[in-house]
Protein backbone atom coordinates (compact mmCIF):
# COMPACT_ATOMS: atom_id res chain seq x y z
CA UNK A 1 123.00 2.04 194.11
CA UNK A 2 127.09 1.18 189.77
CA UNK A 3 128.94 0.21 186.89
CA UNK A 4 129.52 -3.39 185.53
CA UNK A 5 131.40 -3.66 182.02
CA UNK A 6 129.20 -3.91 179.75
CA UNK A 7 128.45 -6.77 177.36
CA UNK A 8 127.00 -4.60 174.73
CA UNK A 9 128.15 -7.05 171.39
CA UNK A 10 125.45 -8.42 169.29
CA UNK A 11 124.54 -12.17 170.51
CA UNK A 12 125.46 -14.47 167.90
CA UNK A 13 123.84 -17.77 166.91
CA UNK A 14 127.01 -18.90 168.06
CA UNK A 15 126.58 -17.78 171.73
CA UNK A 16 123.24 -19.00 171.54
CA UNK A 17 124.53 -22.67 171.02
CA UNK A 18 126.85 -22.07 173.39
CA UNK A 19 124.88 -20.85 176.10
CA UNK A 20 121.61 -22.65 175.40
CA UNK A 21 120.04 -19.46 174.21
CA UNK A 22 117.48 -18.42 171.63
CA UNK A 23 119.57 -15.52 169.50
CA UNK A 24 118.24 -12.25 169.78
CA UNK A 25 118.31 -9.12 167.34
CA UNK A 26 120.90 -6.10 168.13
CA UNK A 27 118.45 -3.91 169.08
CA UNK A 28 117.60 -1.93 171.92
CA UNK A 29 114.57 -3.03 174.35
CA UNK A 30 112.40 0.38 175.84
CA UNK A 31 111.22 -1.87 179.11
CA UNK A 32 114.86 -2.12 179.99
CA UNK A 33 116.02 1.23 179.78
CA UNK A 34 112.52 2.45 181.25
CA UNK A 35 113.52 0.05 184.40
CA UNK A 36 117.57 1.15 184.95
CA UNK A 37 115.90 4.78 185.22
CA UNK A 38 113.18 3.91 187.41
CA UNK A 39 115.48 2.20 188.94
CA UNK A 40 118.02 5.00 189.93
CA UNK A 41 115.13 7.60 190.59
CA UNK A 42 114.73 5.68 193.36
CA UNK A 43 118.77 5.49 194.28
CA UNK A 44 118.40 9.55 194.34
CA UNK A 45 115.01 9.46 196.01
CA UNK A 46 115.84 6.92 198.79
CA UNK A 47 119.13 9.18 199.86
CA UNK A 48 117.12 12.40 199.98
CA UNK A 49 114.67 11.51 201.95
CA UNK A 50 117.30 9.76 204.64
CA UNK A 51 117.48 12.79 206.89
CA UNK A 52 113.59 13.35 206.81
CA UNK A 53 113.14 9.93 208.73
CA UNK A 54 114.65 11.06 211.84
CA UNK A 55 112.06 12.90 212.70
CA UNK A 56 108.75 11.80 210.27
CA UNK A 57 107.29 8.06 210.75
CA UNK A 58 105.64 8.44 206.95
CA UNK A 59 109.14 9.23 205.57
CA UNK A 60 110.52 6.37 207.41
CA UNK A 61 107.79 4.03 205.96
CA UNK A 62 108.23 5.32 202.36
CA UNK A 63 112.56 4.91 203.11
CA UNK A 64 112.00 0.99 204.15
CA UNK A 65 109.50 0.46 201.46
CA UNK A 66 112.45 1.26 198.59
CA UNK A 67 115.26 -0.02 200.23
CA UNK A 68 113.37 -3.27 200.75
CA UNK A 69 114.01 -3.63 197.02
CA UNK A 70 115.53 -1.09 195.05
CA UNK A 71 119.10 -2.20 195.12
CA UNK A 72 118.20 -5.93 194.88
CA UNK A 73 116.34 -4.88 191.84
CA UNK A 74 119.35 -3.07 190.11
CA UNK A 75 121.40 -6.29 190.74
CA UNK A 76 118.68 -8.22 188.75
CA UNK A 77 118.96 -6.27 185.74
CA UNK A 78 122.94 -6.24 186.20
CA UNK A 79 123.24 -9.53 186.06
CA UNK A 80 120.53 -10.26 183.00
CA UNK A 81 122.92 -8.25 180.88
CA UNK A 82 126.17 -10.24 182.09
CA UNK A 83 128.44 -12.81 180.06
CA UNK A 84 129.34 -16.22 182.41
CA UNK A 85 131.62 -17.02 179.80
CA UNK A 86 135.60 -16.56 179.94
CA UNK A 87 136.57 -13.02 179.60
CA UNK A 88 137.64 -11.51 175.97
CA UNK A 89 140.69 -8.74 176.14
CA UNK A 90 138.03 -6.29 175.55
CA UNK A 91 135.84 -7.34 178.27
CA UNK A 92 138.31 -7.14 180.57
CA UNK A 93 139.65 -3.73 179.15
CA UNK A 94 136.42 -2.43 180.44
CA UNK A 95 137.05 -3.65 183.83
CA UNK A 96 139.22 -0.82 184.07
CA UNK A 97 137.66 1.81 182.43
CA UNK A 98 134.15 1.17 183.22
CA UNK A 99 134.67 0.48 187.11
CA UNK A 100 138.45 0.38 188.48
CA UNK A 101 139.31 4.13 187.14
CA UNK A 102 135.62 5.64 188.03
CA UNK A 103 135.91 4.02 191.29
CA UNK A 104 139.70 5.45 191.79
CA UNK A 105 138.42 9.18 190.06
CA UNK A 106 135.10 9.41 192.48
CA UNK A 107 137.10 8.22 195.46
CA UNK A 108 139.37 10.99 195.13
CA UNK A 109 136.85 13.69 194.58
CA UNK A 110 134.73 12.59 197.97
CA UNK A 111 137.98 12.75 199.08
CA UNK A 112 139.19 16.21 198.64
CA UNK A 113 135.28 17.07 199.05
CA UNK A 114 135.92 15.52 202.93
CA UNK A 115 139.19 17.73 203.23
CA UNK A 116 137.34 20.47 202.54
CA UNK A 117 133.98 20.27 203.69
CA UNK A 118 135.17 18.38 207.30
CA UNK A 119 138.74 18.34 207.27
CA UNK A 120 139.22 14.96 207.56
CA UNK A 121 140.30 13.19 204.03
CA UNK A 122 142.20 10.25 204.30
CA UNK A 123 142.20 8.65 200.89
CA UNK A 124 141.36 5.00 201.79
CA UNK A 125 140.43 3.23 198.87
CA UNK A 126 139.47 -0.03 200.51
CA UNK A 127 136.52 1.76 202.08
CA UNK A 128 133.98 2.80 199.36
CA UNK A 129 132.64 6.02 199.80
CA UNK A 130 128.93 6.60 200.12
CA UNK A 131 127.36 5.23 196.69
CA UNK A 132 130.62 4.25 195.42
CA UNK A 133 130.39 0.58 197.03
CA UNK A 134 128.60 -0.43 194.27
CA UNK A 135 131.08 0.35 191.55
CA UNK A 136 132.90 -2.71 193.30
CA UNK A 137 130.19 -4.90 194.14
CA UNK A 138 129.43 -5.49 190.50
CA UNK A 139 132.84 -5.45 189.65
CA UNK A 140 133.36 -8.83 191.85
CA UNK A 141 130.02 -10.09 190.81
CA UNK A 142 131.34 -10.28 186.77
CA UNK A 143 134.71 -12.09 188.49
CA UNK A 144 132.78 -14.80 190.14
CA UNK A 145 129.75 -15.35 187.64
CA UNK A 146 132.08 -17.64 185.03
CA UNK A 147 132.43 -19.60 188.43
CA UNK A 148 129.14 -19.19 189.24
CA UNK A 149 127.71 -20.74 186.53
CA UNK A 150 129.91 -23.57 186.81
CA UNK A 151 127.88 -24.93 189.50
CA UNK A 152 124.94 -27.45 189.72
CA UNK A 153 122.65 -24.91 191.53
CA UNK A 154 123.94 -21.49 191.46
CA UNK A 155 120.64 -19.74 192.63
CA UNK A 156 121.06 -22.28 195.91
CA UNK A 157 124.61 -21.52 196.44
CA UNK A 158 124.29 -17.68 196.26
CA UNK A 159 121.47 -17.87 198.51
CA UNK A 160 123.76 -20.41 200.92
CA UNK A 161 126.58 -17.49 200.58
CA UNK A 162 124.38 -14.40 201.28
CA UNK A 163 123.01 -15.99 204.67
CA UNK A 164 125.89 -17.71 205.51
CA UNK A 165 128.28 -14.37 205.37
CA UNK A 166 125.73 -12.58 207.77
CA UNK A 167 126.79 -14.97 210.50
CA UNK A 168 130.72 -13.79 210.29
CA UNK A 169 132.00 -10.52 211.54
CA UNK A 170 135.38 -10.49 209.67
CA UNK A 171 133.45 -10.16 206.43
CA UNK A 172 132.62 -6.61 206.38
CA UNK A 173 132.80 -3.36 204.58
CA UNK A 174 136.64 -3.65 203.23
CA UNK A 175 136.13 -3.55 198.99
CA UNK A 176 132.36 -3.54 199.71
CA UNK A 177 132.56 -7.67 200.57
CA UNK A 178 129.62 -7.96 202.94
CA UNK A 179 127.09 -6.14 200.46
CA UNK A 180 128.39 -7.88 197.43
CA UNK A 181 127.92 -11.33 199.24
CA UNK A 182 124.73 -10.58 200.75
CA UNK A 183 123.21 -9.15 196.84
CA UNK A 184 124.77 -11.81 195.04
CA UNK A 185 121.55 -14.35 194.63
CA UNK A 186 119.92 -11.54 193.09
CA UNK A 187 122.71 -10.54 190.52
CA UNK A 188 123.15 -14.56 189.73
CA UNK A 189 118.69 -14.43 189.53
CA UNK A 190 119.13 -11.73 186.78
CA UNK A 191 121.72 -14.09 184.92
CA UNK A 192 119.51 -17.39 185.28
CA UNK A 193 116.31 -15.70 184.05
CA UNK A 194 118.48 -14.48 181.06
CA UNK A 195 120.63 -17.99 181.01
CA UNK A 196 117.57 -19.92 180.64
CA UNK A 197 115.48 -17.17 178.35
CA UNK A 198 112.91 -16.58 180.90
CA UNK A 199 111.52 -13.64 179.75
CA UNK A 200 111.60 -14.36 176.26
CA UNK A 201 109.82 -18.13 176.50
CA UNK A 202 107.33 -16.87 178.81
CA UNK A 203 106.74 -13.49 176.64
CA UNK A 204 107.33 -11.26 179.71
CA UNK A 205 107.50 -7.79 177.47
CA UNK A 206 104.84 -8.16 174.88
CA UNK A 207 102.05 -7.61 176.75
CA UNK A 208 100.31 -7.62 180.30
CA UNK A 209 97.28 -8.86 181.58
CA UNK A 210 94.97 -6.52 183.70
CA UNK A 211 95.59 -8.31 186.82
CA UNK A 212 99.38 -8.11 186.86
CA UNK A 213 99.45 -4.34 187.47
CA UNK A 214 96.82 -5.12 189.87
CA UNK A 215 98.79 -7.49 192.01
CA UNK A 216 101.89 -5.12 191.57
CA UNK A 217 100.09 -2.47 193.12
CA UNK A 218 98.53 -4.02 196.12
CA UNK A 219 102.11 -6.02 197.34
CA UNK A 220 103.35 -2.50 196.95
CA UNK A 221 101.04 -0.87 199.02
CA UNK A 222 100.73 -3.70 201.29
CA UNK A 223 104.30 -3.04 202.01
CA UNK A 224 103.78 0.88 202.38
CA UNK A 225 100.76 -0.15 205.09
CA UNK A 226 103.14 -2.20 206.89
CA UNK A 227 105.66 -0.29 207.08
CA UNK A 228 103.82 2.34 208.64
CA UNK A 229 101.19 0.77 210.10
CA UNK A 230 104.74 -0.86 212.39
CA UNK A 231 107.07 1.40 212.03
CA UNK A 232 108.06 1.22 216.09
CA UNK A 233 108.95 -2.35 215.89
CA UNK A 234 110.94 -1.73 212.44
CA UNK A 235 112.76 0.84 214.29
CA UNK A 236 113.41 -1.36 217.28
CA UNK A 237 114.65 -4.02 215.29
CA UNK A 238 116.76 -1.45 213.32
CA UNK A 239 115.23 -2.74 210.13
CA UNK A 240 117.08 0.12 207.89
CA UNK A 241 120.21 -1.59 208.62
CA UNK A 242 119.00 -5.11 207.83
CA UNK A 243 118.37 -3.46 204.36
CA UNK A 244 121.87 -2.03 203.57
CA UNK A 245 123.23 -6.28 203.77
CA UNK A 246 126.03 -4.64 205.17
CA UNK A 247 126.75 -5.16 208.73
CA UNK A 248 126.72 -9.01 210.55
CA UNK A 249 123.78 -10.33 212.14
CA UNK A 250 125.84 -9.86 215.68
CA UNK A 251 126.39 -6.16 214.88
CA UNK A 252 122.54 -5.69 213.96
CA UNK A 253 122.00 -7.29 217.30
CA UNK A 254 121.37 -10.66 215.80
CA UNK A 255 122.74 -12.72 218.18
CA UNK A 256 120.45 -15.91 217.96
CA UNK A 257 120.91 -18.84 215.58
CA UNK A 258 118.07 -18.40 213.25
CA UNK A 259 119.57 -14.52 212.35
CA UNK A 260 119.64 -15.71 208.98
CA UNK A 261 116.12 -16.41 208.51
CA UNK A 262 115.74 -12.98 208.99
CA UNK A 263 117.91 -12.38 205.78
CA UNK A 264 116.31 -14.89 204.09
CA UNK A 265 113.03 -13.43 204.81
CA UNK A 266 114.26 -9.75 203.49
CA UNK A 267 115.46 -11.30 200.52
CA UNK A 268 112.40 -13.50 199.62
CA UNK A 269 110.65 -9.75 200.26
CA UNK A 270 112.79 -8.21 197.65
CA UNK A 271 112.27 -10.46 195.07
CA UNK A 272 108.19 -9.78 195.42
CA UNK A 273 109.01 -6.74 195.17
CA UNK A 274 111.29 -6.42 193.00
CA UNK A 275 108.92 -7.99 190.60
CA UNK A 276 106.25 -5.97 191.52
CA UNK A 277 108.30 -3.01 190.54
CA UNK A 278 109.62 -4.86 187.41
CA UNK A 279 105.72 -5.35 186.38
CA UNK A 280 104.82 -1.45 186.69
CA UNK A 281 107.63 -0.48 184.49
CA UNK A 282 106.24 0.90 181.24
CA UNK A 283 106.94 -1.57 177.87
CA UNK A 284 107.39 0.72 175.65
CA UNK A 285 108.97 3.79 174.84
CA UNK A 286 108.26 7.11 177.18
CA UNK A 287 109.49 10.70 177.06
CA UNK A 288 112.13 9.33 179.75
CA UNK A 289 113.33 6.51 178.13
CA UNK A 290 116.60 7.60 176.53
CA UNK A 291 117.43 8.29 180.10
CA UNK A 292 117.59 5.01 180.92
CA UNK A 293 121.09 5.02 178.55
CA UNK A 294 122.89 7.56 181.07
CA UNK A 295 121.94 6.15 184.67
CA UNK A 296 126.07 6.21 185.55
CA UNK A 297 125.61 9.87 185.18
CA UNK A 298 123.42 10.09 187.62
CA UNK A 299 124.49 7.62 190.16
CA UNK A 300 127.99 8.84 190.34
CA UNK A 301 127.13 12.68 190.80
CA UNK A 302 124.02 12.99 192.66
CA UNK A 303 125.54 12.29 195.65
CA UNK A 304 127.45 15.69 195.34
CA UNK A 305 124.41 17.55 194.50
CA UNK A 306 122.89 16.07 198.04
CA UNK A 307 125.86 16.03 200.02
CA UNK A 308 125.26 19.64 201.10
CA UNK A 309 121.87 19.49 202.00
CA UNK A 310 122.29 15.99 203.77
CA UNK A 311 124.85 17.75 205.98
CA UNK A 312 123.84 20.95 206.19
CA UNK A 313 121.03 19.85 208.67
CA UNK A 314 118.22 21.97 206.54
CA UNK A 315 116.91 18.88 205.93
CA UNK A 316 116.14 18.02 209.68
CA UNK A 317 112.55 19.21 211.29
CA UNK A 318 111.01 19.79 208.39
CA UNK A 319 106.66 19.87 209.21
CA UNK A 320 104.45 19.04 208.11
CA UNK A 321 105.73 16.25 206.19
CA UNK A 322 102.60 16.35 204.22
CA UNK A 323 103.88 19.38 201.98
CA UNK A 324 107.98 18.70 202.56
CA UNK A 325 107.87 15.00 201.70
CA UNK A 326 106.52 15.53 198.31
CA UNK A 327 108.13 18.37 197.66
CA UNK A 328 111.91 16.40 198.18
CA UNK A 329 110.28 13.24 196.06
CA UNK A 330 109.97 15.44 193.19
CA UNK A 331 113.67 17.37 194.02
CA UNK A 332 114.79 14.10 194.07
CA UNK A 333 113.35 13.27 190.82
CA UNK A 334 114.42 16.16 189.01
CA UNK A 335 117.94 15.72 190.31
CA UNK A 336 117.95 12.00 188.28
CA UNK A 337 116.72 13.88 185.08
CA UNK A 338 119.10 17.00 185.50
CA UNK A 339 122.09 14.77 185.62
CA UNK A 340 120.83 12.16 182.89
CA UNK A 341 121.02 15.06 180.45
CA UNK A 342 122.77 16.22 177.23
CA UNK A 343 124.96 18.97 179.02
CA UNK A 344 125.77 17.57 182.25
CA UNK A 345 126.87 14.25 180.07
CA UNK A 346 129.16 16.80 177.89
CA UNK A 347 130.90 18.28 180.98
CA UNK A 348 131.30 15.15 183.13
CA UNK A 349 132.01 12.60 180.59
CA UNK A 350 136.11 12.28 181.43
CA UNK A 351 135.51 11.48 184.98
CA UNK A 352 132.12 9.26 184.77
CA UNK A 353 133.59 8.05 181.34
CA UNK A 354 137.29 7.97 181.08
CA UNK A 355 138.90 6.47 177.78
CA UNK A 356 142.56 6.49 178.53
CA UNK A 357 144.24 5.73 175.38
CA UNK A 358 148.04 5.85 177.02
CA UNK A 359 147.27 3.52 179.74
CA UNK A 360 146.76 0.60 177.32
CA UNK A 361 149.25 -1.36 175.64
CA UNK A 362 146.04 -1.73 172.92
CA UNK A 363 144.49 1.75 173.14
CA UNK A 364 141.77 0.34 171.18
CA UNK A 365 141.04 -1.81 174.90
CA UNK A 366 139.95 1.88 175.94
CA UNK A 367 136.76 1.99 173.97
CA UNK A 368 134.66 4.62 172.63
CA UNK A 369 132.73 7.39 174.72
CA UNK A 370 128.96 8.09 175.22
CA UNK A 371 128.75 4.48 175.02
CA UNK A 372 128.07 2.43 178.36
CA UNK A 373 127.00 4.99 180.87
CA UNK A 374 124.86 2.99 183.19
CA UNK A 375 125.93 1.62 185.86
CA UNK A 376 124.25 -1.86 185.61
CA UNK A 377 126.41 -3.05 183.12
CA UNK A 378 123.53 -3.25 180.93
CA UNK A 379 123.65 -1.62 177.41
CA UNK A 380 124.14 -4.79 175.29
CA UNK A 381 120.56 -4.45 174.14
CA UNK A 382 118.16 -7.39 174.40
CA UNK A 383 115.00 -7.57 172.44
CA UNK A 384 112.08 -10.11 172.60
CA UNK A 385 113.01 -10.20 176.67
């Protein structure tokens, strides 16, 4: 589940010539903001359900069917909103304040929440904490993308990297490498489709033929069926894991030589998916739209608000799952609303938004608040795609 710098200037005809792009109008797209809160509804939704698989098969099902996608998804739309060009001084400016000193706050509140809960809190920043991974995973993902795009086939070479880093135990958890490797072909998809004005030539957001919801619906539920309708051999092959990209394919007990197919597999699932979700996301404007704006808010505290009742065990042998399942969904989704709003953002907005002036040799490099508070890196507005 992040917060990439933001790109949020105006694209100039100037960038268009330079990056082979039609220009687009500084103005704010609804399908895009609808998506980056759909998208962390199911961030929230996915971790409060986590302790209700242990003991219900359905909750299990619904848990694999968003983390087959969710997070690939988010890296999709981080990367359509990133620059592959060299850094400016304000760019990198927001390095820091939009990912290095959120990272460094949060990791010291789970830490003192640790010492206190468990007493055990050992600051270690090399090992992200919970949801805090991917603060850093996008982080790396803007360092390598000017590289990136360098390349002759950067899809081919992401996918090459994801499988290949699967087959080596040294690359692990440390500064959240192993997930950032094994997500990077979708953040570097998200760039390409917006590289190569995808969405716009093709006319993605104007309109929808009937069908297209149709399709999105039945891979969805297809993928619901299945992973119900299966759920012992997902749980025998410890398929939850497989969806984190976290551990190698040894350590998953993938010892055989074709372990990466299995990634490969996954990740060709995630990109249906993905789409599928992408094509259910409302166009235009909704009642939750403006949400969309404030998704850091929510990723970086929600955690909190279900630490206690992830730990607490009240969560465990909960039946019937009919009523208790639905009734944590909707928790779950009122949690992403509470934090996305007006008074939570007021109270919070030093530590999920920190602007410190003194720590700049430019304090203008600090920026302004209340103004890139997702954490996909994705308030530059694009319209027309």
């Amino acid at each position: 589940m992040s917060a990439s710098p933001p790109a949020d200037d105006p694209v100039t005809p100037a960038d268009a010539a330079a990056t082979g792009s039609f220009p687009r109008p500084n103005r704010r797209v609804p399908f895009w903001d609808n998506a980056r809160f759909a998208c962390i509804v199911l961030v929230v939704l996915g971790h409060a359900i986590q302790r209700l698989t242990y003991d219900s098969d359905i909750a299990l099902a619904v848990y694999l069917s968003v983390y087959a996608f969710h997070m690939p998804a988010f890296a999709i739309i981080a990367g359509y909103f990133s620059k592959s060009g060299a850094p400016t001084r304000r760019q990198m400016g927001r390095v820091i304040t939009d990912i290095l000193l959120p990272y460094v706050i949060f990791e010291g509140l789970w830490t003192l929440t640790k010492w206190l809960v468990e007493g055990d809190g050992s600051p270690n920043l090399t090992q992200p904490s919970w949801t805090l991974w991917f603060l850093l995973a996008l982080g790396i993902f803007r360092l390598v993308l000017p590289y990136l795009a360098l390349l002759r086939w950067p899809l081919l070479w992401t996918v090459a990297i994801s499988i290949g880093a699967g087959y080596l135990p040294n690359i692990d958890s440390t500064f959240s490498l192993s997930r950032t490797l094994g997500l990077l072909p979708f953040f570097t998809l998200g760039w390409w489709l917006s590289e190569k004005d995808v969405v716009a030539r093709f006319r993605l957001l104007e309109r929808r033929p009937w069908w297209v919801p149709v399709a999105a619906l039945a891979a969805l539920g297809v993928t619901g069926w299945a992973a119900w309708a299966y759920v012992d051999v997902w749980e025998r092959m410890n398929l939850r894991t497989w969806l984190f990209y976290d551990d190698s394919y040894p350590d998953l007990g993938g010892d055989q030589w074709w372990a990466g197919g299995v990634r490969l597999a996954l990740m060709a699932i995630a990109l249906v998916l993905s789409a599928a979700f992408f094509a259910l996301v409302p166009l235009r404007h909704t009642w939750w739209t403006h949400f969309g704006r404030y998704t850091m808010y929510v990723y970086l505290l929600h955690s909190f608000v279900l630490y206690p009742f992830r730990e607490s065990g009240v969560l465990r042998g909960l039946d019937p799952t009919w009523l208790w399942l639905p009734l944590v969904i909707v928790l779950a989704v009122g949690v992403a609303l509470g934090l996305a709003t007006r008074p939570v953002r007021r109270i919070f907005r030093p530590l999920v938004e920190p602007r410190p002036r003194w720590l700049f040799s430019d304090p203008e490099l600090s920026g302004r608040e209340g103004r890139r508070s997702d954490p996909t890196g994705s308030q530059r507005p694009r319209s027309g795609s």
